[in-house]
N, C-alpha and C. Protein backbone atom coordinates (compact mmCIF):
# COMPACT_ATOMS: atom_id res chain seq x y z
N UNK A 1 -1.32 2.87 -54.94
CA UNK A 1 -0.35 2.85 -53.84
C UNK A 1 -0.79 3.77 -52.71
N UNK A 2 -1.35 5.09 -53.05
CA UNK A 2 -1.70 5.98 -52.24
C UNK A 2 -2.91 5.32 -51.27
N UNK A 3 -3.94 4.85 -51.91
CA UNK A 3 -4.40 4.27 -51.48
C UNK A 3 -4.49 2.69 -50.48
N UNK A 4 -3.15 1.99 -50.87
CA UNK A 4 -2.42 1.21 -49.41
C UNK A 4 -2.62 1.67 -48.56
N UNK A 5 -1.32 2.83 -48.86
CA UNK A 5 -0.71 3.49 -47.67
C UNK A 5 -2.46 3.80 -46.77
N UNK A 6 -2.84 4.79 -47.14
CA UNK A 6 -4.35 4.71 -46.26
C UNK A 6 -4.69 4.23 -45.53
N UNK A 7 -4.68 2.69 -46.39
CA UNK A 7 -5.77 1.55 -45.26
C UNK A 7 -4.35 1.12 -44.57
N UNK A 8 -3.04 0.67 -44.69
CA UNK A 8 -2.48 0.76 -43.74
C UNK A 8 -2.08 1.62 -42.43
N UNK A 9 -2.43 2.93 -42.94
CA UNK A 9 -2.47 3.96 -41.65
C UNK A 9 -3.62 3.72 -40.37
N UNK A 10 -4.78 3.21 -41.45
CA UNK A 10 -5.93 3.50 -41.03
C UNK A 10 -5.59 2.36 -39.79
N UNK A 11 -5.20 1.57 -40.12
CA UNK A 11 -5.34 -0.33 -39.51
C UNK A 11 -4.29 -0.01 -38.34
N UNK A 12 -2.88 0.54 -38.45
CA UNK A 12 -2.22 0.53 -37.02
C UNK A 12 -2.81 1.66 -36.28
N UNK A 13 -3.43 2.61 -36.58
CA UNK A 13 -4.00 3.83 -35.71
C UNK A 13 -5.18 3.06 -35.44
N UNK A 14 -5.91 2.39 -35.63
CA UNK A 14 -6.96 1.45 -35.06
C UNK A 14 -6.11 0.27 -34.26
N UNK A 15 -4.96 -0.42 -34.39
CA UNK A 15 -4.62 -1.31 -33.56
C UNK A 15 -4.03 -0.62 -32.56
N UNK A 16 -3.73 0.61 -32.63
CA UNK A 16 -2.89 1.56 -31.48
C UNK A 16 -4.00 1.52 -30.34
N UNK A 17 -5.34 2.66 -31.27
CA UNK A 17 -6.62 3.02 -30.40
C UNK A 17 -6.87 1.68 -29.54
N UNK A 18 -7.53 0.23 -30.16
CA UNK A 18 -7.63 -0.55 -29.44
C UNK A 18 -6.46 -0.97 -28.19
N UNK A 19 -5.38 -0.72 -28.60
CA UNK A 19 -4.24 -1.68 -27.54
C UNK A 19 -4.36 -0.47 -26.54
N UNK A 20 -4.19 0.89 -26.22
CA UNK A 20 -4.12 1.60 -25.82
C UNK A 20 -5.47 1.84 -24.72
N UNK A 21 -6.52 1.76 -25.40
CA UNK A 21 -7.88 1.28 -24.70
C UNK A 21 -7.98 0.42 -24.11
N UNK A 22 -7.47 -0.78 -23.98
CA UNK A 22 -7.73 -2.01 -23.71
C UNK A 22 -6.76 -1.97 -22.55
N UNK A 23 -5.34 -1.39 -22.56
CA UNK A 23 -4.28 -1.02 -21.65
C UNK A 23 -4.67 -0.50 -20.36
N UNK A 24 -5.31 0.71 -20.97
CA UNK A 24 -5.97 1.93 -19.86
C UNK A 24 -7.11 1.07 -19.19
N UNK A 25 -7.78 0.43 -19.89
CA UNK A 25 -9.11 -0.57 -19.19
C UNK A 25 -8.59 -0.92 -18.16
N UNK A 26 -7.44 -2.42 -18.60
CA UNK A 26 -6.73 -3.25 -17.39
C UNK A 26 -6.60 -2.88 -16.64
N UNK A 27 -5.42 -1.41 -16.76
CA UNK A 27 -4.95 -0.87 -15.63
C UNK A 27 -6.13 0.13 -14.75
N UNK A 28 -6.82 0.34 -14.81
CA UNK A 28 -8.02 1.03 -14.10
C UNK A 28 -8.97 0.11 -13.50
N UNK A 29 -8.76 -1.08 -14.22
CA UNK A 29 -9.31 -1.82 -13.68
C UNK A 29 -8.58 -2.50 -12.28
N UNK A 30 -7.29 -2.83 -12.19
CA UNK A 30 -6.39 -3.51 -11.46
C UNK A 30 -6.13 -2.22 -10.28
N UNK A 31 -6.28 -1.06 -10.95
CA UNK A 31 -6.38 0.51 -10.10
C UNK A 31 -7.44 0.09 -9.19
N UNK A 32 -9.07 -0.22 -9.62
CA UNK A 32 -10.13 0.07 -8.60
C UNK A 32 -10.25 -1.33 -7.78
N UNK A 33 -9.64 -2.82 -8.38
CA UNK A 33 -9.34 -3.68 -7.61
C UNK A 33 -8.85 -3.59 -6.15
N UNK A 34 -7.47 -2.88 -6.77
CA UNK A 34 -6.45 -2.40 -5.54
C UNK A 34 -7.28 -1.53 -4.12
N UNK A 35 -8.07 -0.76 -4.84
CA UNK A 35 -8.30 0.62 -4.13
C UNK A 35 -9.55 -0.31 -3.47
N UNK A 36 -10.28 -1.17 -4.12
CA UNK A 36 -11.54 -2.00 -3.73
C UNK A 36 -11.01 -3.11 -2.38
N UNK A 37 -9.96 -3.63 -2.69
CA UNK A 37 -9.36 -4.33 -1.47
C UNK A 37 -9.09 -3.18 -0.34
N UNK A 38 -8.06 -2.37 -0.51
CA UNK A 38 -7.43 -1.49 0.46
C UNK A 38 -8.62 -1.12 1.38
N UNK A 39 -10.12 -0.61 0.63
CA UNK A 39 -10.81 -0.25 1.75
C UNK A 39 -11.36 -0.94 2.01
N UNK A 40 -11.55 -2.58 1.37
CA UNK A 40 -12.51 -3.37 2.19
C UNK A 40 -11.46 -3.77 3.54
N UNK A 41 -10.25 -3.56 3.66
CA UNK A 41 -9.41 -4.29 5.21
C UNK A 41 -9.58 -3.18 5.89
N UNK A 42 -9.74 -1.58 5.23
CA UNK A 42 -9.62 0.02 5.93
C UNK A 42 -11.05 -0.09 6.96
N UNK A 43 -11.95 -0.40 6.01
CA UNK A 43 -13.95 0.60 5.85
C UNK A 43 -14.78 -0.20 5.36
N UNK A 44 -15.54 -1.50 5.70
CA UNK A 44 -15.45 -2.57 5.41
C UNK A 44 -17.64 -2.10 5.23
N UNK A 45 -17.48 -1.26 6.66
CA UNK A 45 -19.07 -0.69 7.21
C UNK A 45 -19.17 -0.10 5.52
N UNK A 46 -18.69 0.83 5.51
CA UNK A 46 -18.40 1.90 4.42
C UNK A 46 -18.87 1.12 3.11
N UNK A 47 -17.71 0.35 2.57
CA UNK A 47 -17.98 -0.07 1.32
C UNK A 47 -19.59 -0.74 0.99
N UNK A 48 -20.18 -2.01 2.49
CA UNK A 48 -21.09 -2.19 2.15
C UNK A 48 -22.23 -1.55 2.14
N UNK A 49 -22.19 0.08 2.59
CA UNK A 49 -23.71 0.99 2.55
C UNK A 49 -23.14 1.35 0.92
N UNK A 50 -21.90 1.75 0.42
CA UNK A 50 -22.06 2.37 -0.88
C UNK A 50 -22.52 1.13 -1.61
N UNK A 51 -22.18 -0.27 -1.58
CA UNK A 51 -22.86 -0.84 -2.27
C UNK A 51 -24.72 -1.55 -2.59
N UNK A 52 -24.64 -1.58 -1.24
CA UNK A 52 -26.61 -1.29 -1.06
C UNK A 52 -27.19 -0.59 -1.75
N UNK A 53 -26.65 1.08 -1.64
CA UNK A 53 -27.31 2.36 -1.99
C UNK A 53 -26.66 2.95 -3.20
């Protein structure tokens, strides 16, 4: 039994880590989207030398 319990701990603290990771991804991702539009209408010169170089 002790040993269940374990691999069940083990399995939602791994489905936490993943959902939680995967969360923070999206949203950082949809973060540098946002921030990636805003300055391409702001700094348009700008964005394309940081992306060249």
């Amino acid at each position: 039994m002790d040993y269940l319990d374990r691999s069940i701990t083990r399995g939602l603290e791994l489905t936490y880590y993943l959902f939680t990771t995967t969360l923070s991804k999206s949203v950082t991702c949809m973060f540098y989207v946002r921030v990636a539009a805003w300055e391409r209408r702001c700094n348009f010169r700008y964005i394309s030398r940081l992306g060249m170089g």
